[in-house]
C-alpha atoms as a PDB file:
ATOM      1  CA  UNK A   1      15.864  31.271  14.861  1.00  0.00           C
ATOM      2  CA  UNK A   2      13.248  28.528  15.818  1.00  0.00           C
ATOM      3  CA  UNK A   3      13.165  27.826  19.940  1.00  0.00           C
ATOM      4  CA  UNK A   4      14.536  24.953  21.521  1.00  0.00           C
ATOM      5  CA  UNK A   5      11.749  22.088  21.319  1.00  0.00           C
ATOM      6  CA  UNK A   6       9.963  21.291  24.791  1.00  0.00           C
ATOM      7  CA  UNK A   7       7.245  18.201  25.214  1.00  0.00           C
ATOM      8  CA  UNK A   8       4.305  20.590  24.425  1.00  0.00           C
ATOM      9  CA  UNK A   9       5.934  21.826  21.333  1.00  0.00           C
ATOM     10  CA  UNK A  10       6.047  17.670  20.577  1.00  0.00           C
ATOM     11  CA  UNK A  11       2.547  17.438  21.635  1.00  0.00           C
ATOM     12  CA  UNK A  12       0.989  20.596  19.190  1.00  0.00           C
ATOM     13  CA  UNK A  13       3.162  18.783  16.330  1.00  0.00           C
ATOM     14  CA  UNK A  14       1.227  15.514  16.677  1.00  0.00           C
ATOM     15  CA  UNK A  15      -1.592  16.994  16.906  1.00  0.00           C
ATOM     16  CA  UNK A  16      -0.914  19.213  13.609  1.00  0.00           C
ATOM     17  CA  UNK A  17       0.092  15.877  11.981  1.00  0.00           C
ATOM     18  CA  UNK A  18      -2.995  14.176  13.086  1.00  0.00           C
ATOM     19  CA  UNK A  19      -5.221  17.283  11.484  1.00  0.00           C
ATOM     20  CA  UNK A  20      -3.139  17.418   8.063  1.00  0.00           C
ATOM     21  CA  UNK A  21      -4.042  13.450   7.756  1.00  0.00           C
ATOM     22  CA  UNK A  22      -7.371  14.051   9.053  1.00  0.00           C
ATOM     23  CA  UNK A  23      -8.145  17.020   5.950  1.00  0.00           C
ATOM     24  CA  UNK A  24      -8.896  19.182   8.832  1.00  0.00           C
ATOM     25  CA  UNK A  25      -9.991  20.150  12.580  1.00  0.00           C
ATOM     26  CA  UNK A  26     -13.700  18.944  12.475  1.00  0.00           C
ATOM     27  CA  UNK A  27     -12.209  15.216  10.813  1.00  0.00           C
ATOM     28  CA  UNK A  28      -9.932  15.559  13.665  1.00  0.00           C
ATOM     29  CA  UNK A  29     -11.155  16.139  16.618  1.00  0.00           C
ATOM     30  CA  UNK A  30     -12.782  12.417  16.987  1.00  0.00           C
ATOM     31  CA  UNK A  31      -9.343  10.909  16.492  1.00  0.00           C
ATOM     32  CA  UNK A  32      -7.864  13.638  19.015  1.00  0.00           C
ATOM     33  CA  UNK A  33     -10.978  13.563  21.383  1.00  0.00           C
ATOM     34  CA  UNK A  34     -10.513  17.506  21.588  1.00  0.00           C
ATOM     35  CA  UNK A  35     -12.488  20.050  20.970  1.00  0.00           C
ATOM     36  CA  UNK A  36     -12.052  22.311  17.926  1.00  0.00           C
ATOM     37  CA  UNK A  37     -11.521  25.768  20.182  1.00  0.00           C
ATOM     38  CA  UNK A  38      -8.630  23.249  21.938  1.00  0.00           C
ATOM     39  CA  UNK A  39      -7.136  22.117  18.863  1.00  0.00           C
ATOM     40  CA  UNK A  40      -7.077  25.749  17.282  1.00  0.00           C
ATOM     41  CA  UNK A  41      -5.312  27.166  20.122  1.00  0.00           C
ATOM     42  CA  UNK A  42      -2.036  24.375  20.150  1.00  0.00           C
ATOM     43  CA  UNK A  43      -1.790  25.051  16.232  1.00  0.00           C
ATOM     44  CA  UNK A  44      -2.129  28.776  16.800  1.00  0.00           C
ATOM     45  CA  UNK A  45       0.330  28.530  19.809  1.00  0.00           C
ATOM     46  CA  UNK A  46       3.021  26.047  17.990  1.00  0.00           C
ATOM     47  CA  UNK A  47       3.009  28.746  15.113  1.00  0.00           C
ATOM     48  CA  UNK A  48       4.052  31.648  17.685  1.00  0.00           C
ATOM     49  CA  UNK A  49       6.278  28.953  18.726  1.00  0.00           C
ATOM     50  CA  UNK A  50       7.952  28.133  15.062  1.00  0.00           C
ATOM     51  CA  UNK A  51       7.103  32.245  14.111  1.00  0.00           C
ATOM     52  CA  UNK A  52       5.055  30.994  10.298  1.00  0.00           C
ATOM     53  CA  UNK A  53       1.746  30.168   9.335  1.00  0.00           C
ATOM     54  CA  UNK A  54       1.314  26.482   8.935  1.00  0.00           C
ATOM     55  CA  UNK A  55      -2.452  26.228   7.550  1.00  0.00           C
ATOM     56  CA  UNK A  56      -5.125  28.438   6.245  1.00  0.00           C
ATOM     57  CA  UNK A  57      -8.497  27.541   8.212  1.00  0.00           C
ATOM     58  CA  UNK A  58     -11.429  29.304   7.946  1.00  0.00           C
ATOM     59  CA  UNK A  59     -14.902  29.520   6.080  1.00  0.00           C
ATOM     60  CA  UNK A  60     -12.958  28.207   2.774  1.00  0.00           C
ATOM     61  CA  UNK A  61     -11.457  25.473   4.460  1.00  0.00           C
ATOM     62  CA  UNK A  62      -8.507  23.772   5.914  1.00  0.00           C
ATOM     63  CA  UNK A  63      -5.296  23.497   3.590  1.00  0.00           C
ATOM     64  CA  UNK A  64      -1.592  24.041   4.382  1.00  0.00           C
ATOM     65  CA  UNK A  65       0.610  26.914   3.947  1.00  0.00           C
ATOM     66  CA  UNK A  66       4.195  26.054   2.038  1.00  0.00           C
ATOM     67  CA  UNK A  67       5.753  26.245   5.541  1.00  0.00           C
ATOM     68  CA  UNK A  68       3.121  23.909   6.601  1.00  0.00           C
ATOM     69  CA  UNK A  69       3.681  21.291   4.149  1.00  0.00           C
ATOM     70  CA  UNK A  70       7.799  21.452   4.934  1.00  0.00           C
ATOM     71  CA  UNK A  71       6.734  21.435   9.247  1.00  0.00           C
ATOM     72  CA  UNK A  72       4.648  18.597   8.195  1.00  0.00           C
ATOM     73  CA  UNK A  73       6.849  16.578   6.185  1.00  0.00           C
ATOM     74  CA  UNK A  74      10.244  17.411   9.149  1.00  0.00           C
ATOM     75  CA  UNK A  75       7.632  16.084  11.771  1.00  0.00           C
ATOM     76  CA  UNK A  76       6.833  12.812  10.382  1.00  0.00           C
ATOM     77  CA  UNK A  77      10.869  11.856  10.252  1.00  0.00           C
ATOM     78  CA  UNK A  78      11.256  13.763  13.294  1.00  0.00           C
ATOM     79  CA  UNK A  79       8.596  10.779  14.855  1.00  0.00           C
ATOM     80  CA  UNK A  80      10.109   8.285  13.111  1.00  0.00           C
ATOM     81  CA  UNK A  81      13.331   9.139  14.682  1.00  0.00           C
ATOM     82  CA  UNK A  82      12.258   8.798  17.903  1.00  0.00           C
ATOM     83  CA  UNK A  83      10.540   5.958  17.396  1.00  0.00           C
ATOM     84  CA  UNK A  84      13.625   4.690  16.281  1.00  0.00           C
ATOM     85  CA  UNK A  85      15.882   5.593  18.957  1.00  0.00           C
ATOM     86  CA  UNK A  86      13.549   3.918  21.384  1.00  0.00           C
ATOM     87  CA  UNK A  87      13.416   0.739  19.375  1.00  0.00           C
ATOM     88  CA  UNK A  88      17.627   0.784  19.035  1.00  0.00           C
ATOM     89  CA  UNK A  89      18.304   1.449  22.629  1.00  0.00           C
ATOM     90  CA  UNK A  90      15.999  -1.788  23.445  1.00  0.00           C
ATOM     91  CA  UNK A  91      18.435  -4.267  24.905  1.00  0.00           C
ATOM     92  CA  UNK A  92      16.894  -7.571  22.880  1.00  0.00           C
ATOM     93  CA  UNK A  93      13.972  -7.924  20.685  1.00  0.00           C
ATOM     94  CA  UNK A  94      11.914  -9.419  22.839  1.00  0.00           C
ATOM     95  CA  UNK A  95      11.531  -5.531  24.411  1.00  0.00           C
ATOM     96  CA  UNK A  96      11.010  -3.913  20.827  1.00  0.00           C
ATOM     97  CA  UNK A  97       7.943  -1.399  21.184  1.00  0.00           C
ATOM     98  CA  UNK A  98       6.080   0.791  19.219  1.00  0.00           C
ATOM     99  CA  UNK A  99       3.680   0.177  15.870  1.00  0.00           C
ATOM    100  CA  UNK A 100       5.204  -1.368  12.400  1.00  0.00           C
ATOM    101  CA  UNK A 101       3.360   0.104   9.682  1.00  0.00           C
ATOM    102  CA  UNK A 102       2.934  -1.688   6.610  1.00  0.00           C
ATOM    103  CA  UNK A 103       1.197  -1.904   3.451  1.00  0.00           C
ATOM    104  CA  UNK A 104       0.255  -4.186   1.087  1.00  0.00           C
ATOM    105  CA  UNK A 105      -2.111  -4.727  -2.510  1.00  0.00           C
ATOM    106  CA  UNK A 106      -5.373  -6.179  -2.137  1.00  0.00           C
ATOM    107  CA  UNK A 107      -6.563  -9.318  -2.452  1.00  0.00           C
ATOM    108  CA  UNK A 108      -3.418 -11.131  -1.629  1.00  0.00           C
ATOM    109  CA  UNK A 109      -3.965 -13.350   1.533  1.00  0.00           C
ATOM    110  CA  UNK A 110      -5.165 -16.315  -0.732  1.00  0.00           C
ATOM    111  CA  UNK A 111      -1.040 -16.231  -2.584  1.00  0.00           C
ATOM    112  CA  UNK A 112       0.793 -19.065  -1.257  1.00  0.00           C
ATOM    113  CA  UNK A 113       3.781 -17.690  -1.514  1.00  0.00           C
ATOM    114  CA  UNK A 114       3.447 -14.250   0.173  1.00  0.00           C
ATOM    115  CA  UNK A 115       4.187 -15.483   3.790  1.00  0.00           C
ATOM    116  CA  UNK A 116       2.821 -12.505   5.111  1.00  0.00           C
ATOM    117  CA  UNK A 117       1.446 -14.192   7.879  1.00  0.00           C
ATOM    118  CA  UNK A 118       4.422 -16.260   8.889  1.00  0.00           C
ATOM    119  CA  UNK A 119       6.222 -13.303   9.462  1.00  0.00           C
ATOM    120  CA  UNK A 120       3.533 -11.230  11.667  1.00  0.00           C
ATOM    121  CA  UNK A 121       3.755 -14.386  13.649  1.00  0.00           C
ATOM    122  CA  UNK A 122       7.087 -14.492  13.840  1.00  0.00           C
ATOM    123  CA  UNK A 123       7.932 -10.819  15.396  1.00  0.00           C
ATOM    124  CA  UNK A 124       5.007 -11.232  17.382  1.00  0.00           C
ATOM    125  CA  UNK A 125       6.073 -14.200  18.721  1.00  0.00           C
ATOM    126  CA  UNK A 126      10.223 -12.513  19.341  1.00  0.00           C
ATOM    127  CA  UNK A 127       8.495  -8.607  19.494  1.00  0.00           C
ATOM    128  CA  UNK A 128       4.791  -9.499  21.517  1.00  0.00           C
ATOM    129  CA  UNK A 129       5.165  -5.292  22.382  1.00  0.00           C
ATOM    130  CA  UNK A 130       4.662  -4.626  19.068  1.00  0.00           C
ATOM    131  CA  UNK A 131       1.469  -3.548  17.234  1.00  0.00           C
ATOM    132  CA  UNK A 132       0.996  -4.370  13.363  1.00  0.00           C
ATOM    133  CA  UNK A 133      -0.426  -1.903  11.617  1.00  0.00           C
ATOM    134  CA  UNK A 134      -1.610  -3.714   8.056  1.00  0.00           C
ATOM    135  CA  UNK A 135      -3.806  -1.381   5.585  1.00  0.00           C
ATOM    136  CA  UNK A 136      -4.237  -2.058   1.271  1.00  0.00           C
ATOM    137  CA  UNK A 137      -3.561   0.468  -1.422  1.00  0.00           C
ATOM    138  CA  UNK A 138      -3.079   0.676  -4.233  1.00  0.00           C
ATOM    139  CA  UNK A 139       0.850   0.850  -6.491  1.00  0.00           C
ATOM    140  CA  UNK A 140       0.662   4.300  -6.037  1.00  0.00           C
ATOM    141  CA  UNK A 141      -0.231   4.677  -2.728  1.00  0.00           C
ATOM    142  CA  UNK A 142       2.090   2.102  -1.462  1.00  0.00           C
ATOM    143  CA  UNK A 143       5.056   3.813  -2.693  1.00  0.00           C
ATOM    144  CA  UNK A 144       3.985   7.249  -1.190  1.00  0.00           C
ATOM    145  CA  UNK A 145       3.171   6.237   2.238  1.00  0.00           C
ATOM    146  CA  UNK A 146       6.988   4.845   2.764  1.00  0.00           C
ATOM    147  CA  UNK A 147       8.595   8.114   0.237  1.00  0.00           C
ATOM    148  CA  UNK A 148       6.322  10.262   3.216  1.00  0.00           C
ATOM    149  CA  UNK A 149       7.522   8.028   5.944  1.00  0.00           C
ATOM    150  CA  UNK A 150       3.465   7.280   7.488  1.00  0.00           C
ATOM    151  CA  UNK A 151       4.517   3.372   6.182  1.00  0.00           C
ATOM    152  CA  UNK A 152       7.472   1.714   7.509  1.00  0.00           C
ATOM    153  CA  UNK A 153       7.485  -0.743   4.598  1.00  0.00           C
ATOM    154  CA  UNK A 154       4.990  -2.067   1.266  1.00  0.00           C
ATOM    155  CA  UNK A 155       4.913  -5.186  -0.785  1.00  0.00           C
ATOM    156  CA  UNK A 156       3.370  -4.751  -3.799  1.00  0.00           C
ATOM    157  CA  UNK A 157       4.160  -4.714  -8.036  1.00  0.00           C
ATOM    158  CA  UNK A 158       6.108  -1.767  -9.061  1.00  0.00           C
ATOM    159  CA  UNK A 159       6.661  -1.174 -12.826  1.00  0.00           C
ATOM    160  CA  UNK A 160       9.002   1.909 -12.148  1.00  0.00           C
ATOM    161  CA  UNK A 161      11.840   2.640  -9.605  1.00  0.00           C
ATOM    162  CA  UNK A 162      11.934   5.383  -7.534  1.00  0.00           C
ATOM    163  CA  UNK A 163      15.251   7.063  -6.949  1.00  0.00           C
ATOM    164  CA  UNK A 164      14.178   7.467  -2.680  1.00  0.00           C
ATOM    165  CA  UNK A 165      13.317   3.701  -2.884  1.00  0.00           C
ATOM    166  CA  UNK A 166      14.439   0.792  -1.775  1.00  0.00           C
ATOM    167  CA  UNK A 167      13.220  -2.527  -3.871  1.00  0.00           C
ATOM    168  CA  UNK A 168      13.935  -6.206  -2.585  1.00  0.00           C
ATOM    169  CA  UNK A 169      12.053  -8.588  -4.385  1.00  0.00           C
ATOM    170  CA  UNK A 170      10.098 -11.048  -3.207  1.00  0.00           C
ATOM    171  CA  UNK A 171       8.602 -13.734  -5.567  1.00  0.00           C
ATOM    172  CA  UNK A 172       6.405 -13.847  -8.880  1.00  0.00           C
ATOM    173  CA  UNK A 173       2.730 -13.852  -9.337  1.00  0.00           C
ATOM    174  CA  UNK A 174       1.484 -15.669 -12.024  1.00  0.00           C
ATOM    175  CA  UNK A 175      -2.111 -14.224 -13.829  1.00  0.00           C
ATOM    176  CA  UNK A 176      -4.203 -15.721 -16.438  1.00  0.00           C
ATOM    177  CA  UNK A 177      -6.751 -14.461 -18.708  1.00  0.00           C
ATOM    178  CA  UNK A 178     -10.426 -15.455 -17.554  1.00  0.00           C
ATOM    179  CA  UNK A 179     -13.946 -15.489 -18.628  1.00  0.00           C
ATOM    180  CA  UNK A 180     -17.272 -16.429 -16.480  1.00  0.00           C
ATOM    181  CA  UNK A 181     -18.685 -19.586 -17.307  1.00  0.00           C
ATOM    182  CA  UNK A 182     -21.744 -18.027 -18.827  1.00  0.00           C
ATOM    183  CA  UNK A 183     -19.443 -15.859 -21.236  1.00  0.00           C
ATOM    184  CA  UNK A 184     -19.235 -16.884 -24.726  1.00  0.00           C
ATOM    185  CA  UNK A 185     -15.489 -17.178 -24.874  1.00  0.00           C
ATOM    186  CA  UNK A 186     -16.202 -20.118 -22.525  1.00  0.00           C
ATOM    187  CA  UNK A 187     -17.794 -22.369 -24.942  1.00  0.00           C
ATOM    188  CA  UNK A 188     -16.208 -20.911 -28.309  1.00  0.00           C
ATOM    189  CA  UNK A 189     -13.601 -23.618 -30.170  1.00  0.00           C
ATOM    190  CA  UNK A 190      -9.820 -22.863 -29.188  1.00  0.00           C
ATOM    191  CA  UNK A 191      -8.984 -22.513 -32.561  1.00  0.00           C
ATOM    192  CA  UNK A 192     -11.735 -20.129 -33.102  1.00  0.00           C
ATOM    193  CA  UNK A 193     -11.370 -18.292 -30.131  1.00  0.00           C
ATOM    194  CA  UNK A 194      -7.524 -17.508 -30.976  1.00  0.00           C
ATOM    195  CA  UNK A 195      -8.796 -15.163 -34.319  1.00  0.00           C
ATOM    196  CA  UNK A 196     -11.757 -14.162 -32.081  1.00  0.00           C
ATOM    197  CA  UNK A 197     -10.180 -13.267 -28.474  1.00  0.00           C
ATOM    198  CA  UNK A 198      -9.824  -9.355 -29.496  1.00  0.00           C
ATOM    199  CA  UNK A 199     -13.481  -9.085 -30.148  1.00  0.00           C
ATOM    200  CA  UNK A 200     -14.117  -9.665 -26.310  1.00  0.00           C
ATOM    201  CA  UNK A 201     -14.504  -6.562 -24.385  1.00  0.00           C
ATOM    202  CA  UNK A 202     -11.374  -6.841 -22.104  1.00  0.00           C
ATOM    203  CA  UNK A 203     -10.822  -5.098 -18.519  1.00  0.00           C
ATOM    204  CA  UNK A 204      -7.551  -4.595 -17.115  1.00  0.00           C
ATOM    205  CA  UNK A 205      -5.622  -3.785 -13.927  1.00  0.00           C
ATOM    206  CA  UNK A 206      -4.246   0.178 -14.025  1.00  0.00           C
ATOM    207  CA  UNK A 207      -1.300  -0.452 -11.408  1.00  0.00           C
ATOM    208  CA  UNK A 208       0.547  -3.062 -14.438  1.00  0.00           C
ATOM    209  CA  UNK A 209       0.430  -2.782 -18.325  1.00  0.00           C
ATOM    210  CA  UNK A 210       3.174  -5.489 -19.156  1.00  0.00           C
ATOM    211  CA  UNK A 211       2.539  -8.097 -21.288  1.00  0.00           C
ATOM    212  CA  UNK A 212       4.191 -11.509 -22.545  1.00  0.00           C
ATOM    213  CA  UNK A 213       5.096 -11.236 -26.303  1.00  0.00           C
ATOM    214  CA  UNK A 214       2.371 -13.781 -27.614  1.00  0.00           C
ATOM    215  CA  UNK A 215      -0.435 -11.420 -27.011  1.00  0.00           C
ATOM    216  CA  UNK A 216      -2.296  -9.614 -28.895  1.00  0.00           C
ATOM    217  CA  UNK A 217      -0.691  -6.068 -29.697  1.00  0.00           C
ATOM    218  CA  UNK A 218      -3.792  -4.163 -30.032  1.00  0.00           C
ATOM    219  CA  UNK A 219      -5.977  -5.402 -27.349  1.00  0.00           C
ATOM    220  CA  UNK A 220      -7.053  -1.977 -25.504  1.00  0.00           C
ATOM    221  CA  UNK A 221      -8.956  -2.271 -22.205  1.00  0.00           C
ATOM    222  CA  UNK A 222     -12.790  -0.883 -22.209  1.00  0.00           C
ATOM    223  CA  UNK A 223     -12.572  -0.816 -18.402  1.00  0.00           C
ATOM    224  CA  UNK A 224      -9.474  -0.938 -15.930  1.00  0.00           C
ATOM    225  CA  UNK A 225      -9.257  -0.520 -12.316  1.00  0.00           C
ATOM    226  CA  UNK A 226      -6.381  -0.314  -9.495  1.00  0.00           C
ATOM    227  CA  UNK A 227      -8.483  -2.901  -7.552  1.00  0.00           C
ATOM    228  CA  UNK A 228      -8.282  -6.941  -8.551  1.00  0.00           C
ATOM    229  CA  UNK A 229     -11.494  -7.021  -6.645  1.00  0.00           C
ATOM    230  CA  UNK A 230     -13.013  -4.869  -8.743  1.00  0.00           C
ATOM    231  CA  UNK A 231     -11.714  -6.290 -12.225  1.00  0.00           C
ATOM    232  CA  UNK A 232     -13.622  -9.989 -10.619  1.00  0.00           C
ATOM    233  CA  UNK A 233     -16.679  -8.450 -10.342  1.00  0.00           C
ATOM    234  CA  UNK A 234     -16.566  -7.089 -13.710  1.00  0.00           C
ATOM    235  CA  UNK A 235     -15.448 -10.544 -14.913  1.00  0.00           C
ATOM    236  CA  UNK A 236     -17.864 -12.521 -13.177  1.00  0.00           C
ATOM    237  CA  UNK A 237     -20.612 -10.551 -14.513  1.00  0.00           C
ATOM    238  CA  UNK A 238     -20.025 -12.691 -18.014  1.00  0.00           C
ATOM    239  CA  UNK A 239     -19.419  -8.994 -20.039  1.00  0.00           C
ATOM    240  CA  UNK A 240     -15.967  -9.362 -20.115  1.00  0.00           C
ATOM    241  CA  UNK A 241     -12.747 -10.952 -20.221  1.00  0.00           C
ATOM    242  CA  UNK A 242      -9.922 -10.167 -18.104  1.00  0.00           C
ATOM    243  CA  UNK A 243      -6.852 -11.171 -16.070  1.00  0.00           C
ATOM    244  CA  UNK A 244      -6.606 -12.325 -12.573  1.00  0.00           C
ATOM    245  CA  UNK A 245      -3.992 -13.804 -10.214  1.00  0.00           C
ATOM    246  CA  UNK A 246      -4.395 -17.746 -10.239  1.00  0.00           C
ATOM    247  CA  UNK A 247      -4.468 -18.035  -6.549  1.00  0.00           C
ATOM    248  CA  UNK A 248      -7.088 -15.584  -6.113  1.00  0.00           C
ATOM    249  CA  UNK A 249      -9.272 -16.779  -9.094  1.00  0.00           C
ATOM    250  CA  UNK A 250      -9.171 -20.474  -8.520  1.00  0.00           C
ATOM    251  CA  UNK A 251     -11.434 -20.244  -5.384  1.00  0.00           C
ATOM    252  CA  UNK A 252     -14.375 -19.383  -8.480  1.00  0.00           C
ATOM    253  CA  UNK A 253     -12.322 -22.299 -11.091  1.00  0.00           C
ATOM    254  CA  UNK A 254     -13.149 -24.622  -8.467  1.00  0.00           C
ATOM    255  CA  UNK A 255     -16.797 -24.059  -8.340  1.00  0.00           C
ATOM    256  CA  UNK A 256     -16.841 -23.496 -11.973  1.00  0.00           C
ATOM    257  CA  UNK A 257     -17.749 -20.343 -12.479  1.00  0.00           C
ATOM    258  CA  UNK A 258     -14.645 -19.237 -13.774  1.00  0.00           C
ATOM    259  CA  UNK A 259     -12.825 -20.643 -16.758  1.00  0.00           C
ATOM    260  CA  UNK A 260      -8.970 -19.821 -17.679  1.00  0.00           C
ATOM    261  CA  UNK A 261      -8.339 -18.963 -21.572  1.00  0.00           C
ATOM    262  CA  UNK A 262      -5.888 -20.367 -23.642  1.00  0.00           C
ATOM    263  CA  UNK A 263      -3.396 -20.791 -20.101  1.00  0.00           C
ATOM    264  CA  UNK A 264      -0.963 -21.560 -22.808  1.00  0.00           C
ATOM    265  CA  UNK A 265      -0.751 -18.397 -24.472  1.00  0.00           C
ATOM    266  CA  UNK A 266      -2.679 -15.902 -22.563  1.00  0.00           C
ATOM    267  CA  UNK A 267      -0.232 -15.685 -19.115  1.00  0.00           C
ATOM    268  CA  UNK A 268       1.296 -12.997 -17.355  1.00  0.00           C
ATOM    269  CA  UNK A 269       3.976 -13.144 -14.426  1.00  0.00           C
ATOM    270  CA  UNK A 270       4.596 -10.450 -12.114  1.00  0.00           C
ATOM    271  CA  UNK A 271       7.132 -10.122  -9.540  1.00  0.00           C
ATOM    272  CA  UNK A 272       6.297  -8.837  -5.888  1.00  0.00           C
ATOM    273  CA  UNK A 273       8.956  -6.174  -4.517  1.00  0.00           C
ATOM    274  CA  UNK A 274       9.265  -4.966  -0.767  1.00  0.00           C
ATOM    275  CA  UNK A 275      10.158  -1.222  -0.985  1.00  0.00           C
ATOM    276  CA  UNK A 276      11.572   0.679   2.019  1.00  0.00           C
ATOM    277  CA  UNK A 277      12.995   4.383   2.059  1.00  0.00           C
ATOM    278  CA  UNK A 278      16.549   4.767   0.717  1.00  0.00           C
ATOM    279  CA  UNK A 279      16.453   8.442   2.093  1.00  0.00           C
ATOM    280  CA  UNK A 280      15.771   7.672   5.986  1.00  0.00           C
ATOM    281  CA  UNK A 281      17.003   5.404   8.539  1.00  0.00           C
ATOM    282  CA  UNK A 282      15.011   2.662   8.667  1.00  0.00           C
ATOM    283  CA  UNK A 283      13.529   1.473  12.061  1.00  0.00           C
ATOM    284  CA  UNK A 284      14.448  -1.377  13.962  1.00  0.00           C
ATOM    285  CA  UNK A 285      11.454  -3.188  13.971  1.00  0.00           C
ATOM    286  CA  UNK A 286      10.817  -2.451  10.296  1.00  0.00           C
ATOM    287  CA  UNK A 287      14.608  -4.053  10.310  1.00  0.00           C
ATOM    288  CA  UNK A 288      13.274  -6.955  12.409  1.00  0.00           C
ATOM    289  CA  UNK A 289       9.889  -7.790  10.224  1.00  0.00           C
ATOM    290  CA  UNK A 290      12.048  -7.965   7.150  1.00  0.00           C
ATOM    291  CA  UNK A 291      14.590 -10.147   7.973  1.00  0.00           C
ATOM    292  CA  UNK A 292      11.580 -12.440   9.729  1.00  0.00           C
ATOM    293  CA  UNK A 293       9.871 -12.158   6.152  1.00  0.00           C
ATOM    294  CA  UNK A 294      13.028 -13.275   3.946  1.00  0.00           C
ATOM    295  CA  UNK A 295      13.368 -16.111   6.851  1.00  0.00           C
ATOM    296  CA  UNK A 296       9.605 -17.319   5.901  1.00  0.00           C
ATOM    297  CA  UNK A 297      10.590 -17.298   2.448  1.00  0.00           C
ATOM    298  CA  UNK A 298      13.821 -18.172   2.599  1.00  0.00           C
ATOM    299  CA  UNK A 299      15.723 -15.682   0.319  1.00  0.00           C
END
């Protein structure tokens, strides 16, 4: 049977949490400020301590035992939950503490509608204690950082559901299909250019494949990517065609160095979803944030 928990034991299990997302003890010991001999000897004790093996380290490498992964994955709710009790037992919001971890796609502070903003300066404003922590994935890694429980929340597109997830939508994006100005889809007839569009070479995002029924059916990528960045770059280059959110492609429409095809029948509309875990308690200020978000956009 596994000893009571004391503060060191707490201690040697963030600092086991910090290796695991580091890939290892050298990655880690900058973030720890410790020395590898120090680290080794908490992760060796806290293993006495919990009587398994929790990682193999050595000349082959750092990776985690089975045990590891399951002491890995216990301690991140185990955090979470204490995080959480300290948030609950605040007496207002104004004394909320601790660090609100979200995520969100890239490329998406130029959408009007995504409010993001209004709503870090709203719990600021009602929460000042509290420390935002915003980083960009991608679909995939969105939706595991909250299953894992390192993000509090994500806002994103999300073709599937997952059963541990929670999905409140949001709004719709709406994407056209663009060309660079020096492309010859640019300058090509409409008319023409409908029997000619699936001659273009086409790239295409990888985190959404749905399409609105009056495109083409056998229009197949040559290039995709998880970024939008990344698909801009390709367009702007004048090689391909592609599809990009409006309000992040009209900053290169104004200035004419973009140019929307056939708006008419080449559109897509994609709705934005907030996902939390269905499978943990969720924390008070991730409770907070939301409720300031549907406020800024008034759902």
């Amino acid at each position: 049977m596994i000893p009571p928990l004391h503060n060191i034991d707490l201690k040697a299990l963030r600092v086991f949490c910090q290796i695991v997302e580091s890939g290892g003890f050298t990655a880690a010991q900058l973030q720890l400020n410790a020395s590898q001999p120090v680290m080794s000897n908490q992760i060796r004790q806290l293993e006495e301590r919990l009587q398994m093996r929790l990682c193999e380290r050595g000349r082959k490498g750092f990776s985690l035992t089975e045990e590891g992964m399951v002491v890995y994955q216990a301690a991140l709710e185990l955090f979470s939950s204490i995080e959480n009790f300290r948030t609950v037992v605040s007496r207002d919001t104004s004394e909320l503490k601790g660090e609100l971890r979200i995520s969100i796609m890239d490329n998406t502070a130029t959408n009007p509608d995504m409010k993001i903003f209004e709503a870090i300066s709203r719990i600021r404003s009602k929460a000042p204690n509290v420390d935002i922590s915003l980083s960009i994935d991608t679909t995939v890694g969105l939706e595991t950082g909250v299953v894992d429980g390192s993000r509090d929340l994500a806002i994103g597109y999300f073709r599937h559901r997952v059963p541990s997830l929670n999905y409140l939508h949001l709004f719709k994006e709406k994407h056209l299909l663009y060309c660079s100005a020096r492309h010859t889809a640019a300058i090509t007839d409409k008319n023409q250019l409908r029997s000619e569009i699936t001659s273009f070479e086409f790239v295409d995002a990888t985190y959404i494949d749905g399409v609105t029924e009056t495109e083409c059916e056998n229009w197949l990528p040559v290039s995709t990517s998880p970024n939008i960045e990344a698909l801009a770059i390709l367009i702007l280059s004048g090689s391909y065609i592609g599809y990009l959110p409006v309000h992040y492609a009209t900053q290169w429409v104004e200035k004419g160095d973009l140019v929307p095809l056939l708006p008419e029948t080449f559109m897509r509309s994609y709705d934005y979803y907030l996902i939390t875990s269905s499978s943990r308690p969720r924390r008070l200020v991730a409770s907070v944030f939301i409720e300031e978000l549907k406020a800024s956009l008034e759902i």
